[in-house]
C-alpha atoms as a PDB file:
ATOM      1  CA  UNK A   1      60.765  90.889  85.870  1.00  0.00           C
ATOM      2  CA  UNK A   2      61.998  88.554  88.309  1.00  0.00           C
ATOM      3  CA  UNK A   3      65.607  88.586  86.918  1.00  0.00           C
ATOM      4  CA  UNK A   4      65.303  92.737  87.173  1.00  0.00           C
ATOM      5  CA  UNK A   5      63.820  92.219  90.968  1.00  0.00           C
ATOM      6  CA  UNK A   6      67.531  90.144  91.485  1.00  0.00           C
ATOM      7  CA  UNK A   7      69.549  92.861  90.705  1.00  0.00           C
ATOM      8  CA  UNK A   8      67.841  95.507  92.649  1.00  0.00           C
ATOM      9  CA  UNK A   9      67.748  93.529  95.841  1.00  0.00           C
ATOM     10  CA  UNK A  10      71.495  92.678  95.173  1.00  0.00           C
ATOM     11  CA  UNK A  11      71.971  96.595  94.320  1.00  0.00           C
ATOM     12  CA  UNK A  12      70.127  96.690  97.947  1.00  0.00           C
ATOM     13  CA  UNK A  13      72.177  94.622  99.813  1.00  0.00           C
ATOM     14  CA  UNK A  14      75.542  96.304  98.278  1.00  0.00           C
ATOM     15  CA  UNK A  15      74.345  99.484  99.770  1.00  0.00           C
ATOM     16  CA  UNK A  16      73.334  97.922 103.371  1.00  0.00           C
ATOM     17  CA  UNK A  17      77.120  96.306 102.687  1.00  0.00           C
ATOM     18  CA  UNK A  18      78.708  99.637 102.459  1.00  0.00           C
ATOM     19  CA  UNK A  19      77.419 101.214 104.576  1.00  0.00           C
ATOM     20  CA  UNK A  20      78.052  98.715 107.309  1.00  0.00           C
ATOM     21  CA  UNK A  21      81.388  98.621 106.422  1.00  0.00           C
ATOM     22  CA  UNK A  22      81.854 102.363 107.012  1.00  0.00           C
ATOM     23  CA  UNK A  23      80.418 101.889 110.402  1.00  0.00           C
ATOM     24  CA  UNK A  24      83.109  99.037 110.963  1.00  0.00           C
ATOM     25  CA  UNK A  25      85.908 101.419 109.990  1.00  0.00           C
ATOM     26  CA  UNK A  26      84.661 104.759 112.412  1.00  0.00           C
ATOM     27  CA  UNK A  27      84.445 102.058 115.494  1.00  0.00           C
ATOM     28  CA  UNK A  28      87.450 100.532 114.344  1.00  0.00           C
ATOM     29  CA  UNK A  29      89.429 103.980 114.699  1.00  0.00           C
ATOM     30  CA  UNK A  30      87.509 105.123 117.764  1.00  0.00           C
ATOM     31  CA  UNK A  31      88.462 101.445 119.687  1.00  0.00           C
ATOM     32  CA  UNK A  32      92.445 101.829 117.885  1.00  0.00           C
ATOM     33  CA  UNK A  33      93.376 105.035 117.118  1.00  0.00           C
ATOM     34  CA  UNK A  34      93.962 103.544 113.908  1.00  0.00           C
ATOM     35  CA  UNK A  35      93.489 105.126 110.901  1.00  0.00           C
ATOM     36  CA  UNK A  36      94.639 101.928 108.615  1.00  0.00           C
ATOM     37  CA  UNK A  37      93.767  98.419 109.088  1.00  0.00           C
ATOM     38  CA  UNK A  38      97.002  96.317 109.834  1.00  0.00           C
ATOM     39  CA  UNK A  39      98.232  94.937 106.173  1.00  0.00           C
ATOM     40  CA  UNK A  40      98.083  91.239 107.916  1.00  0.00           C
ATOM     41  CA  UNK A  41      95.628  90.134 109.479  1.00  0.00           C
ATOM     42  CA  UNK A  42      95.862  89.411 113.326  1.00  0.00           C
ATOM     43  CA  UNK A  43      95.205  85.490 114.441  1.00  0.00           C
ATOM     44  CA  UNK A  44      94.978  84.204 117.594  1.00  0.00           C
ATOM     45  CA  UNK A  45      95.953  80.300 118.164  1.00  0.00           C
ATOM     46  CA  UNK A  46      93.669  78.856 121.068  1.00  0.00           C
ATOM     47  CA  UNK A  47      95.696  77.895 124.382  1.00  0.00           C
ATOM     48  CA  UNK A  48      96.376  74.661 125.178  1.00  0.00           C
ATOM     49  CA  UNK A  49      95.856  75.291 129.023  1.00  0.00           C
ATOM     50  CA  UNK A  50      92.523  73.689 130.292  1.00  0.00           C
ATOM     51  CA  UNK A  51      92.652  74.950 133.763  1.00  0.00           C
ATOM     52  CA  UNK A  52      91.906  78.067 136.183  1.00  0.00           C
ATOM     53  CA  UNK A  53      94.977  77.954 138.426  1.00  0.00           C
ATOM     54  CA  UNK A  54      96.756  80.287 140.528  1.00  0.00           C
ATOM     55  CA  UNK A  55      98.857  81.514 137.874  1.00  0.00           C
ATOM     56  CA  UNK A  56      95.867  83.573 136.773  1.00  0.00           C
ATOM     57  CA  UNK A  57      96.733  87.079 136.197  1.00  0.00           C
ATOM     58  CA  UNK A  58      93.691  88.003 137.885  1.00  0.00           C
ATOM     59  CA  UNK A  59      93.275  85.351 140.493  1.00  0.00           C
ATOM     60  CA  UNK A  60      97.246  86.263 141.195  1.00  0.00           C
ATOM     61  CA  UNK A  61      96.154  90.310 141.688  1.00  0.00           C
ATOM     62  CA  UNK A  62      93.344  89.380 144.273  1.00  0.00           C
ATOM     63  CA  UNK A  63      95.353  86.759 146.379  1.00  0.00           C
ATOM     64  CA  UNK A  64      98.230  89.725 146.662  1.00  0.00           C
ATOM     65  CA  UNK A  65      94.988  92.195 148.025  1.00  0.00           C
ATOM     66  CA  UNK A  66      94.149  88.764 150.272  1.00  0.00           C
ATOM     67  CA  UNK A  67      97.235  88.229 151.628  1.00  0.00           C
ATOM     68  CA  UNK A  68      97.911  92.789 152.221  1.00  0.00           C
ATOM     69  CA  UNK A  69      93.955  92.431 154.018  1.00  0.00           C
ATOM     70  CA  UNK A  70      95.790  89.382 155.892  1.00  0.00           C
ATOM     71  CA  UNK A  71      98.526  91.307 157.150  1.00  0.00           C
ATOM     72  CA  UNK A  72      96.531  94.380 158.184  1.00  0.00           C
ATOM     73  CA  UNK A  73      94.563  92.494 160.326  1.00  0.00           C
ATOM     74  CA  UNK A  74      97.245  90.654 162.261  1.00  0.00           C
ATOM     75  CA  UNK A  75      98.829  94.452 162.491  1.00  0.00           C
ATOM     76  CA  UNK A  76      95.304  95.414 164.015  1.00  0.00           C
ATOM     77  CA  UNK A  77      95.056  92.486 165.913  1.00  0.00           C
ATOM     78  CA  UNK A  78      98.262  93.185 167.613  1.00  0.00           C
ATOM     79  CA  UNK A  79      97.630  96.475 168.429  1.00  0.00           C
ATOM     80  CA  UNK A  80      94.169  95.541 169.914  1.00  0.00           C
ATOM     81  CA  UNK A  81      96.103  93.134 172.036  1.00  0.00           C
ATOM     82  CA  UNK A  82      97.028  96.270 174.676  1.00  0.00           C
ATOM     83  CA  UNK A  83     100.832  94.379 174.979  1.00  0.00           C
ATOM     84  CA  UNK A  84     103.546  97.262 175.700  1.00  0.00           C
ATOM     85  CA  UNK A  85     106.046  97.767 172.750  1.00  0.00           C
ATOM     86  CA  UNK A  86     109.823  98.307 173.420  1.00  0.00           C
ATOM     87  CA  UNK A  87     111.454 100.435 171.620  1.00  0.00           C
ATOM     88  CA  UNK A  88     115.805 100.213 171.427  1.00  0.00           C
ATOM     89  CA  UNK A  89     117.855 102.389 169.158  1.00  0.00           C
ATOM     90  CA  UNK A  90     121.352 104.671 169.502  1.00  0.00           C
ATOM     91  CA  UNK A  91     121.745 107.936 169.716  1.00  0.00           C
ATOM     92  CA  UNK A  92     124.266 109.952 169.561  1.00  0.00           C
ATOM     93  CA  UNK A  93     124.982 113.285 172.258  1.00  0.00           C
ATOM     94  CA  UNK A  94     127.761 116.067 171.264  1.00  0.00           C
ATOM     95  CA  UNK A  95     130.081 116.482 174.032  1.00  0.00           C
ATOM     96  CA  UNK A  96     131.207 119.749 175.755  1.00  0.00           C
ATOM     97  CA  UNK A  97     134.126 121.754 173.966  1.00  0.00           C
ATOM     98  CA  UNK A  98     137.138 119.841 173.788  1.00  0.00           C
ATOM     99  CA  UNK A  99     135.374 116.691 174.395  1.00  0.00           C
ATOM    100  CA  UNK A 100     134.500 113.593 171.987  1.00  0.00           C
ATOM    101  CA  UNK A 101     130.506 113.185 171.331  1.00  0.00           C
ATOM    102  CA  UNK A 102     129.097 110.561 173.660  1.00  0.00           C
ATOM    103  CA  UNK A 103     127.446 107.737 171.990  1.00  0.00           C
ATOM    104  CA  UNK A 104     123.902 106.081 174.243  1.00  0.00           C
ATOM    105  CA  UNK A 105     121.462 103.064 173.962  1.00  0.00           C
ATOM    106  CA  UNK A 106     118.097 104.774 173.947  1.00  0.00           C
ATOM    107  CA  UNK A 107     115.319 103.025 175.057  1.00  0.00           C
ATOM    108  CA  UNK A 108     111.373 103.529 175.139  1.00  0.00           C
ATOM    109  CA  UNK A 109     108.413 101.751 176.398  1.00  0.00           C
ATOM    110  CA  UNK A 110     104.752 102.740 175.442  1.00  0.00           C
ATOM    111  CA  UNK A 111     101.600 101.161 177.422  1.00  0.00           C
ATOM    112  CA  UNK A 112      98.318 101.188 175.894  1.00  0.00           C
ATOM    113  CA  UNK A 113      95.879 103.524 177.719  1.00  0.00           C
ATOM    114  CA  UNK A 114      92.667 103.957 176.769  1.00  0.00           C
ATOM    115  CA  UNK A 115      90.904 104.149 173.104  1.00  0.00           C
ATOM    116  CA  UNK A 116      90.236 100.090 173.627  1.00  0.00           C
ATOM    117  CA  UNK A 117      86.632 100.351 171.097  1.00  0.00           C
ATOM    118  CA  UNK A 118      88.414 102.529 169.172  1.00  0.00           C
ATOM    119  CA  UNK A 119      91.161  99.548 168.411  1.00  0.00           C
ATOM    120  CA  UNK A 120      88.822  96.891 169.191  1.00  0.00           C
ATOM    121  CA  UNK A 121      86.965  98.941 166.055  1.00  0.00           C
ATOM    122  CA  UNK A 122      89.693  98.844 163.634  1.00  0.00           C
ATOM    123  CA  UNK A 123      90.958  95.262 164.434  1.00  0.00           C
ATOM    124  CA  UNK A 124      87.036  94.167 163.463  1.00  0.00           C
ATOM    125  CA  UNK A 125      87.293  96.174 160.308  1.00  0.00           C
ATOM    126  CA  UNK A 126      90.690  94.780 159.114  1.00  0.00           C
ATOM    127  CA  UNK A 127      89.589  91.031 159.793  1.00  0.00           C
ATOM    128  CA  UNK A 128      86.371  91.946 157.782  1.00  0.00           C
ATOM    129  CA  UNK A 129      88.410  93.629 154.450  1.00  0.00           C
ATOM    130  CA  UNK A 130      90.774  90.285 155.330  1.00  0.00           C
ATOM    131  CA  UNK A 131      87.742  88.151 154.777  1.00  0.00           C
ATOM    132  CA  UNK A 132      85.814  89.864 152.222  1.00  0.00           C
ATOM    133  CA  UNK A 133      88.931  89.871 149.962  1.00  0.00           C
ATOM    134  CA  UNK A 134      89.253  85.987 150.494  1.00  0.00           C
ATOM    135  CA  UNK A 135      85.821  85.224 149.630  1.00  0.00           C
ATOM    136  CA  UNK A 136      86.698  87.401 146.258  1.00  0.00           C
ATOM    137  CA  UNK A 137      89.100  85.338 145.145  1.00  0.00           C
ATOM    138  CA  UNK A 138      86.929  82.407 145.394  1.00  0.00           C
ATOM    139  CA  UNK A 139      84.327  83.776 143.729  1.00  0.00           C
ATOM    140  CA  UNK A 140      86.394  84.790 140.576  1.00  0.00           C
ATOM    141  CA  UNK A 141      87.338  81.450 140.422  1.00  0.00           C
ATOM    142  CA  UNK A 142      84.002  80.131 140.261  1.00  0.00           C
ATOM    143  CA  UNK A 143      82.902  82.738 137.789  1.00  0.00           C
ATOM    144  CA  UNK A 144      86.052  82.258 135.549  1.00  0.00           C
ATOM    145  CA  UNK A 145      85.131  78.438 135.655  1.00  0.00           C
ATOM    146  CA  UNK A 146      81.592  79.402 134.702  1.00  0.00           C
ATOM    147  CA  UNK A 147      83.341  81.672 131.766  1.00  0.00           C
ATOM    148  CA  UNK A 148      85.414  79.017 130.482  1.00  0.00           C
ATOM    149  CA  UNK A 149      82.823  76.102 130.444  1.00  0.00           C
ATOM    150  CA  UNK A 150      80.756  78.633 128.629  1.00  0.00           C
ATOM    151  CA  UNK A 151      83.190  79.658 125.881  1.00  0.00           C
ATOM    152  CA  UNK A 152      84.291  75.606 125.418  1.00  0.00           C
ATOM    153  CA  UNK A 153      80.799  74.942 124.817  1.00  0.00           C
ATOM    154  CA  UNK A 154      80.743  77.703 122.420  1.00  0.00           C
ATOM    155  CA  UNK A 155      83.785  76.568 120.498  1.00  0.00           C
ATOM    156  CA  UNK A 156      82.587  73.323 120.005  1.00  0.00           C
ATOM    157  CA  UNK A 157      79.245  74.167 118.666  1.00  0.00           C
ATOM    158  CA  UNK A 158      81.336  76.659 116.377  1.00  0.00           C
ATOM    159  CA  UNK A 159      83.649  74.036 115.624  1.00  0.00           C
ATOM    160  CA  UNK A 160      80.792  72.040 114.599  1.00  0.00           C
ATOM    161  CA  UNK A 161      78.996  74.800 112.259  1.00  0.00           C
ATOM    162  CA  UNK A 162      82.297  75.126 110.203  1.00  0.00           C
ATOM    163  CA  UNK A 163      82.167  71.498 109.272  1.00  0.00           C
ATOM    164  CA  UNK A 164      78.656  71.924 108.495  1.00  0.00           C
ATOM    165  CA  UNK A 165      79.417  74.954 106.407  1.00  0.00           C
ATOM    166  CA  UNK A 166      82.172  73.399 104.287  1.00  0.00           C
ATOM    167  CA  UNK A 167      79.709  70.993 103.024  1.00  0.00           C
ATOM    168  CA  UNK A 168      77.051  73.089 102.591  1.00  0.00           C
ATOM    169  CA  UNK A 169      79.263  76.024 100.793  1.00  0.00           C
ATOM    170  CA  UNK A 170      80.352  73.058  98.594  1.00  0.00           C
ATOM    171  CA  UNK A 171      76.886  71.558  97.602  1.00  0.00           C
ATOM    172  CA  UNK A 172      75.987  75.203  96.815  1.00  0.00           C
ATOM    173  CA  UNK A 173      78.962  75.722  94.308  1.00  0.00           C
ATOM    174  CA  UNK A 174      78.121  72.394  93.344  1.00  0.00           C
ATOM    175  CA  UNK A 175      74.443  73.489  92.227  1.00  0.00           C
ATOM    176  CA  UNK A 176      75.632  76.996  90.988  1.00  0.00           C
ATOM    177  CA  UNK A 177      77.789  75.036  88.265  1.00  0.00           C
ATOM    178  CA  UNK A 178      74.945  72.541  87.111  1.00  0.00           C
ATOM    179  CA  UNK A 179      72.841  76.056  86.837  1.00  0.00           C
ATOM    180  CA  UNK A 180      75.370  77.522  84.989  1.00  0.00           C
ATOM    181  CA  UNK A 181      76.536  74.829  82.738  1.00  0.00           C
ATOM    182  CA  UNK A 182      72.532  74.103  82.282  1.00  0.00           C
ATOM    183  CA  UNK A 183      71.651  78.012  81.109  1.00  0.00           C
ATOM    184  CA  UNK A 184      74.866  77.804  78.721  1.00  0.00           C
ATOM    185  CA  UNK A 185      73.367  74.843  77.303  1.00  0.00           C
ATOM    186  CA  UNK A 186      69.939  76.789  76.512  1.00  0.00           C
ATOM    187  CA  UNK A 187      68.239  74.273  78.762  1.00  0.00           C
ATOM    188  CA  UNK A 188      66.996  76.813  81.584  1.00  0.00           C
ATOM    189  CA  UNK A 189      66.969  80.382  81.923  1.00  0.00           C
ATOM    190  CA  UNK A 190      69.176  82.715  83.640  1.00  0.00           C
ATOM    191  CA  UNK A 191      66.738  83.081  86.856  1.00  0.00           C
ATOM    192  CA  UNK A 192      68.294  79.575  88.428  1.00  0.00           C
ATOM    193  CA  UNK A 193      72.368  80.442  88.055  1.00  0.00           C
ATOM    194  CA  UNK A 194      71.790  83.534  89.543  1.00  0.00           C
ATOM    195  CA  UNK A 195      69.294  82.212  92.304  1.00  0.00           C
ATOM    196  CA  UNK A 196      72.212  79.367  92.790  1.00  0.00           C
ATOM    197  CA  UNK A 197      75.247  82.005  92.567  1.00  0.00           C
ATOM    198  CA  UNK A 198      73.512  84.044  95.096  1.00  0.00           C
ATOM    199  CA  UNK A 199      72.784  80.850  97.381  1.00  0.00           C
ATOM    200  CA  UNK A 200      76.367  80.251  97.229  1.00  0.00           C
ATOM    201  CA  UNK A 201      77.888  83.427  97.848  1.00  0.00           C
ATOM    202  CA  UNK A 202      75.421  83.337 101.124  1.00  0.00           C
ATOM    203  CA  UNK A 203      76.938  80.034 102.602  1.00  0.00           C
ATOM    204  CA  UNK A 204      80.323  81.436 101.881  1.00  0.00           C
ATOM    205  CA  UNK A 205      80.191  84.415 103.306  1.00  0.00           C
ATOM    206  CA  UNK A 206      78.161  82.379 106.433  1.00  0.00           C
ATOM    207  CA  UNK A 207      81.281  80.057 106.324  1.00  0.00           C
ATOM    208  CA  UNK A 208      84.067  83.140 106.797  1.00  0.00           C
ATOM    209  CA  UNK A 209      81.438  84.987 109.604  1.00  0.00           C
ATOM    210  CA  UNK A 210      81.741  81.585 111.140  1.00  0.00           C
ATOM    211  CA  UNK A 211      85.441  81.685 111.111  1.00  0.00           C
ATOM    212  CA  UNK A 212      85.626  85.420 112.599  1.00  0.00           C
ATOM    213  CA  UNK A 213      83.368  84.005 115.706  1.00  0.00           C
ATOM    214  CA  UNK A 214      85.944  81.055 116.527  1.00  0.00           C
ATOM    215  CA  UNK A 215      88.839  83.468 116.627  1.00  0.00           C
ATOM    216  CA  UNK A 216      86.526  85.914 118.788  1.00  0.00           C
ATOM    217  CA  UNK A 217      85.847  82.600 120.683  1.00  0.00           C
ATOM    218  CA  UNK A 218      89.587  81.497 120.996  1.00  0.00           C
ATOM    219  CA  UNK A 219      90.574  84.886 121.834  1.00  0.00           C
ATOM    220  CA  UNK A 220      87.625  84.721 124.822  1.00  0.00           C
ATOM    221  CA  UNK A 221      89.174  80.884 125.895  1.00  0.00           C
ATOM    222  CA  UNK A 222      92.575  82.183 126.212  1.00  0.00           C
ATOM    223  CA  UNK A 223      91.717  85.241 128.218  1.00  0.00           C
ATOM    224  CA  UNK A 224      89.811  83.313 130.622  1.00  0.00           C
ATOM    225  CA  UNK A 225      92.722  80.512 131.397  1.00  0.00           C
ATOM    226  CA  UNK A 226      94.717  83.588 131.830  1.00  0.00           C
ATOM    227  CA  UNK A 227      96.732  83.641 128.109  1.00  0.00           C
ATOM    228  CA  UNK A 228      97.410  86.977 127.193  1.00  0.00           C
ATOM    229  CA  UNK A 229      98.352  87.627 123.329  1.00  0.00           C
END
């Protein structure tokens, strides 16, 4: 009875097995577009950079927006100011029949009237984008440093678990070949190598899960340093 009640819960677990593994394909396809798993299998190597710096992808796309706020404002600052602007350029006159054209400095001078809160307006609104884009990229620093403390943590502990998980896949293969040589022996029954295979199989396939998560991890480390693959 209890060797029949083995088989059907392994039967059981095939089926939860499959049928996981046809939900793995579908959101494999939809996240692709891939209709056929790559024949090797992708690994990512951990960075060796330990820092957020300014050579962040990210950090280096918001200090651009920082420095275009920067600008806009000194443009609106400028033109709140009220100073006249001169304007030179040369322009060129055609000249009466017969005649050459007659080349001119041009020259143009406009004086602020009027529309002061209108400028005064715009000038506040550009120094406010200036400083609200500053204050972003400090932020994503601070949250990226968060991230990667975080994912190091993570690693470690994962790092950890493996080592764990060698030893204890080991004692279990260990105990699934005492169990087997003992039934072959007609000292025990069947019920204990198949209670110790199963163990085993369980701490491997906890061993290779394991695995997946570092390079999930690693993959998470590198993107927050700023490592693309």
């Amino acid at each position: 009875m209890q060797s029949r009640g083995l088989v059907l819960e392994a039967e059981q677990r095939l089926l939860d097995s499959e049928a996981a593994l046809v939900d793995a394909q579908r959101n494999y396809q939809i996240v692709t577009g891939l209709h056929r798993r790559p024949s090797v299998a992708f690994s990512e190597e951990r960075s060796q950079r330990q820092v957020i710096d300014s050579g962040h992808p990210l950090l280096g796309f918001l200090q651009d927006q920082a420095k275009s706020r920067q600008l806009q404002a000194q443009l609106a600052r400028h033109d709140s100011a009220g100073n006249p602007t001169l304007f030179m350029g040369m322009r060129r006159e055609r000249g009466s029949s017969g005649e050459e054209d007659i080349d001119s400095l041009g020259i143009a001078i406009t004086v602020p009237f009027g529309g002061g809160n209108y400028i005064s307006a715009k000038s506040s609104a550009a120094r406010l984008a200036a400083t609200e884009a500053e204050v972003r990229v400090m932020q994503t620093h601070r949250e990226l440093q968060q991230q990667l403390h975080e994912v190091e943590h993570q690693l470690e502990s994962t790092r950890r678990s493996l080592e764990l998980g060698k030893e204890r896949q080991a004692l279990h293969r260990q105990h699934w070949q005492m169990a087997k040589k003992a039934f072959s022996l007609g000292e025990t029954d069947i019920l204990p190598a198949i209670q110790a295979l199963r163990r085993y199989r369980e701490s491997r396939l906890q061993y290779q899960l394991t695995e997946l998560d570092q390079q999930r991890l690693a993959s998470e480390f590198n993107q927050t340093v700023g490592v693309l693959p």
